[in-house]
Protein backbone atom coordinates (compact mmCIF):
# COMPACT_ATOMS: atom_id res chain seq x y z
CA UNK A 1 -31.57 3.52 -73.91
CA UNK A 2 -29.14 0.36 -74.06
CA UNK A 3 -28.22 -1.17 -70.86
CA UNK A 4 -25.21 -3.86 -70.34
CA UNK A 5 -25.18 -6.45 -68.11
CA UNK A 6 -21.40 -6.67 -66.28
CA UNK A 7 -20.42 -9.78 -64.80
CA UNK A 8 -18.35 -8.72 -62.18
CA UNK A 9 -16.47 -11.95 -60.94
CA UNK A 10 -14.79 -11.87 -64.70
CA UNK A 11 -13.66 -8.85 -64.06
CA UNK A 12 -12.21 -8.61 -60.80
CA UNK A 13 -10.75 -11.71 -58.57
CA UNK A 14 -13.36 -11.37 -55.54
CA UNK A 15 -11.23 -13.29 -53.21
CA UNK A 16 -8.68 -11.40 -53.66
CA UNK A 17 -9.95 -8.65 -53.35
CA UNK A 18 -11.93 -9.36 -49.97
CA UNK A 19 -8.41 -10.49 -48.95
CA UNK A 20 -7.33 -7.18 -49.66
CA UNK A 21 -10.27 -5.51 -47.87
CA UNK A 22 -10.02 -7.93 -44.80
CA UNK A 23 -6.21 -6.84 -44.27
CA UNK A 24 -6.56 -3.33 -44.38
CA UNK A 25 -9.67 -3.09 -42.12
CA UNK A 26 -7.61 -4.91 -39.71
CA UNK A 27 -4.93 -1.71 -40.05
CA UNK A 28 -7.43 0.68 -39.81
CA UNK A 29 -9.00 -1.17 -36.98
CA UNK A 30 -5.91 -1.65 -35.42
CA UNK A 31 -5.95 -4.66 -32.62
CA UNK A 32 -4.60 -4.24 -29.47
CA UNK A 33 -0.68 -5.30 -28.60
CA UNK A 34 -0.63 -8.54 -26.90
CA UNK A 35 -0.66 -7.66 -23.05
CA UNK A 36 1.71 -10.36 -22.60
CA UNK A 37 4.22 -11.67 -25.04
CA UNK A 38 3.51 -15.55 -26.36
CA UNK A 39 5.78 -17.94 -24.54
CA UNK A 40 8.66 -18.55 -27.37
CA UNK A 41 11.52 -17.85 -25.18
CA UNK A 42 14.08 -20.79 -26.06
CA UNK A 43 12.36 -21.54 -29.20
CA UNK A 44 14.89 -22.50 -31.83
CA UNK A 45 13.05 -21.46 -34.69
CA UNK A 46 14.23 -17.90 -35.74
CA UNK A 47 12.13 -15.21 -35.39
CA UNK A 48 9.49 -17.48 -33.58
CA UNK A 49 7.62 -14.82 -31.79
CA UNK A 50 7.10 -12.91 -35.20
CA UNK A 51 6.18 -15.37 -37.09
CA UNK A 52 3.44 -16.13 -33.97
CA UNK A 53 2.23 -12.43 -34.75
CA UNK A 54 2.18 -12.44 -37.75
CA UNK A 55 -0.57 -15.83 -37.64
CA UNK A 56 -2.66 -14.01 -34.88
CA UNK A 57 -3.37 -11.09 -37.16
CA UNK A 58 -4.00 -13.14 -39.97
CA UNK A 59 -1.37 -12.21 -42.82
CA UNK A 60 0.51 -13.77 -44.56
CA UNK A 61 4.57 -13.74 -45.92
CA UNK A 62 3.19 -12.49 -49.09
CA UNK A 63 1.37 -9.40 -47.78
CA UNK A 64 4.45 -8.40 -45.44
CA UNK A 65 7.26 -8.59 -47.97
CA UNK A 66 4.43 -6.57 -50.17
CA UNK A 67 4.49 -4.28 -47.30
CA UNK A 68 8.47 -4.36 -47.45
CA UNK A 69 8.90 -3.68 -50.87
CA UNK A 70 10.57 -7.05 -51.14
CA UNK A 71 10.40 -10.12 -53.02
CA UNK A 72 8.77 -12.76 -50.72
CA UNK A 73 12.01 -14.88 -51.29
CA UNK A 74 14.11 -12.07 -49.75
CA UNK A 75 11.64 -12.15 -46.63
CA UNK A 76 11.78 -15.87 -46.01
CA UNK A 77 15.59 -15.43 -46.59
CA UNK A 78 15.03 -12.77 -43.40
CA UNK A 79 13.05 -14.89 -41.42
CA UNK A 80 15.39 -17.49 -41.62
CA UNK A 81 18.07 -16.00 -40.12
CA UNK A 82 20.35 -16.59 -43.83
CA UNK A 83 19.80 -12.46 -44.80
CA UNK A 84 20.03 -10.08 -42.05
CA UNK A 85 17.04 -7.18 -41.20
CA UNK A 86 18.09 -3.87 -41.71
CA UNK A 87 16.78 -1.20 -39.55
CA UNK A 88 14.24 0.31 -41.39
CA UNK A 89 12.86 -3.11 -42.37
CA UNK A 90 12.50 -4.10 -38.56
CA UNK A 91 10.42 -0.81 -38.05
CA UNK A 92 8.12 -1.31 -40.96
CA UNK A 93 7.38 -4.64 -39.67
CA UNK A 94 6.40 -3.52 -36.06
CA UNK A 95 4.30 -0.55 -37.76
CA UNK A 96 2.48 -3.26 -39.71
CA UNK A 97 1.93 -5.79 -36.75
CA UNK A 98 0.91 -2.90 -35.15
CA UNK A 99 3.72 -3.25 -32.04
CA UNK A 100 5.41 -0.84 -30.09
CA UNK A 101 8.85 0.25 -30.80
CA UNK A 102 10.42 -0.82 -27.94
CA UNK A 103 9.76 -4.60 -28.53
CA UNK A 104 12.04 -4.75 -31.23
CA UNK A 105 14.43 -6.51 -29.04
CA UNK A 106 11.99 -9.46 -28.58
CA UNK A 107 11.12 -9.74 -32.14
CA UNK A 108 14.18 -9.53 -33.62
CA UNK A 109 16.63 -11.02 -31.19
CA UNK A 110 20.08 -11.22 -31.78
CA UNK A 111 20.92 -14.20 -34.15
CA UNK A 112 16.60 -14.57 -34.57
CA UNK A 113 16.38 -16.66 -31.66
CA UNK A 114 15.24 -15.41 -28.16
CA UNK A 115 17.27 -17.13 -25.39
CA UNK A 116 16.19 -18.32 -22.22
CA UNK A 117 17.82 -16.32 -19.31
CA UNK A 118 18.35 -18.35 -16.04
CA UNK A 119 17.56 -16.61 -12.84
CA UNK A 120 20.21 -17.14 -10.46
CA UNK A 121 19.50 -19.82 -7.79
CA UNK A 122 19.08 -18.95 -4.30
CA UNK A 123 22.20 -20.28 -3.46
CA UNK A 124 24.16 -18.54 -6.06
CA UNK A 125 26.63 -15.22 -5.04
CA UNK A 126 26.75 -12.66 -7.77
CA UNK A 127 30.11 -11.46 -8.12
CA UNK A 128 30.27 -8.59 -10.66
CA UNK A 129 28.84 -9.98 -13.79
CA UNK A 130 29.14 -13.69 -12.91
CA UNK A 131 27.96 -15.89 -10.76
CA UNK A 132 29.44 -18.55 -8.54
């Protein structure tokens, strides 16, 4: 009988392959939705509050525009505001931050950036859509 020894860290990259691992037990494990969306309301950086998701769950541009079926230049391109999101991208990335469809509006704002909405003063008389 002959026996072989295999090394196995020639063979296959263990790091990235525990990266691999890590990610997809976190789909399958599937964290909760934030009860209460991070404070990035007035935030200037575009797409702020997905790029604040996309740190709590740990991944990384790489593994998203994997998850895209783009080049990782295209998605920074995206997240910059320079390339717009089509539709079907937008829904891929709430499926893989694991968020609910309807907060697509507050992670993909109009123009990337989420603005801050004054409340009307106490004082103020709303007058069909403005106020005085």
């Amino acid at each position: 009988m002959i026996t072989a020894q295999i090394n196995i860290p020639e063979l296959i990259d263990t790091s990235a392959l525990a990266k691999d691992i890590a990610r997809e037990l976190s789909v399958l494990i599937k964290p909760q939705a934030p009860e209460r969306l991070p404070s990035c309301t007035g935030s200037s950086e575009p797409f702020a509050r997905l790029r604040l998701r996309l740190k709590e769950l740990g991944m990384d541009h790489g593994y998203l525009a994997k998850k895209l079926g783009m080049y990782p230049h295209t998605l920074s391109k995206r997240m910059t505001g320079k390339l717009p999101w089509q539709l079907s991208e937008m829904y891929t990335v709430l499926d893989t931050l694991l968020l609910p469809y309807d907060l697509m509006h507050e992670y993909f704002p109009k123009g990337g950036v989420l603005k801050a909405v004054r409340a009307p003063a106490k004082h103020d008389v709303q007058i069909g859509e403005k106020s005085i």
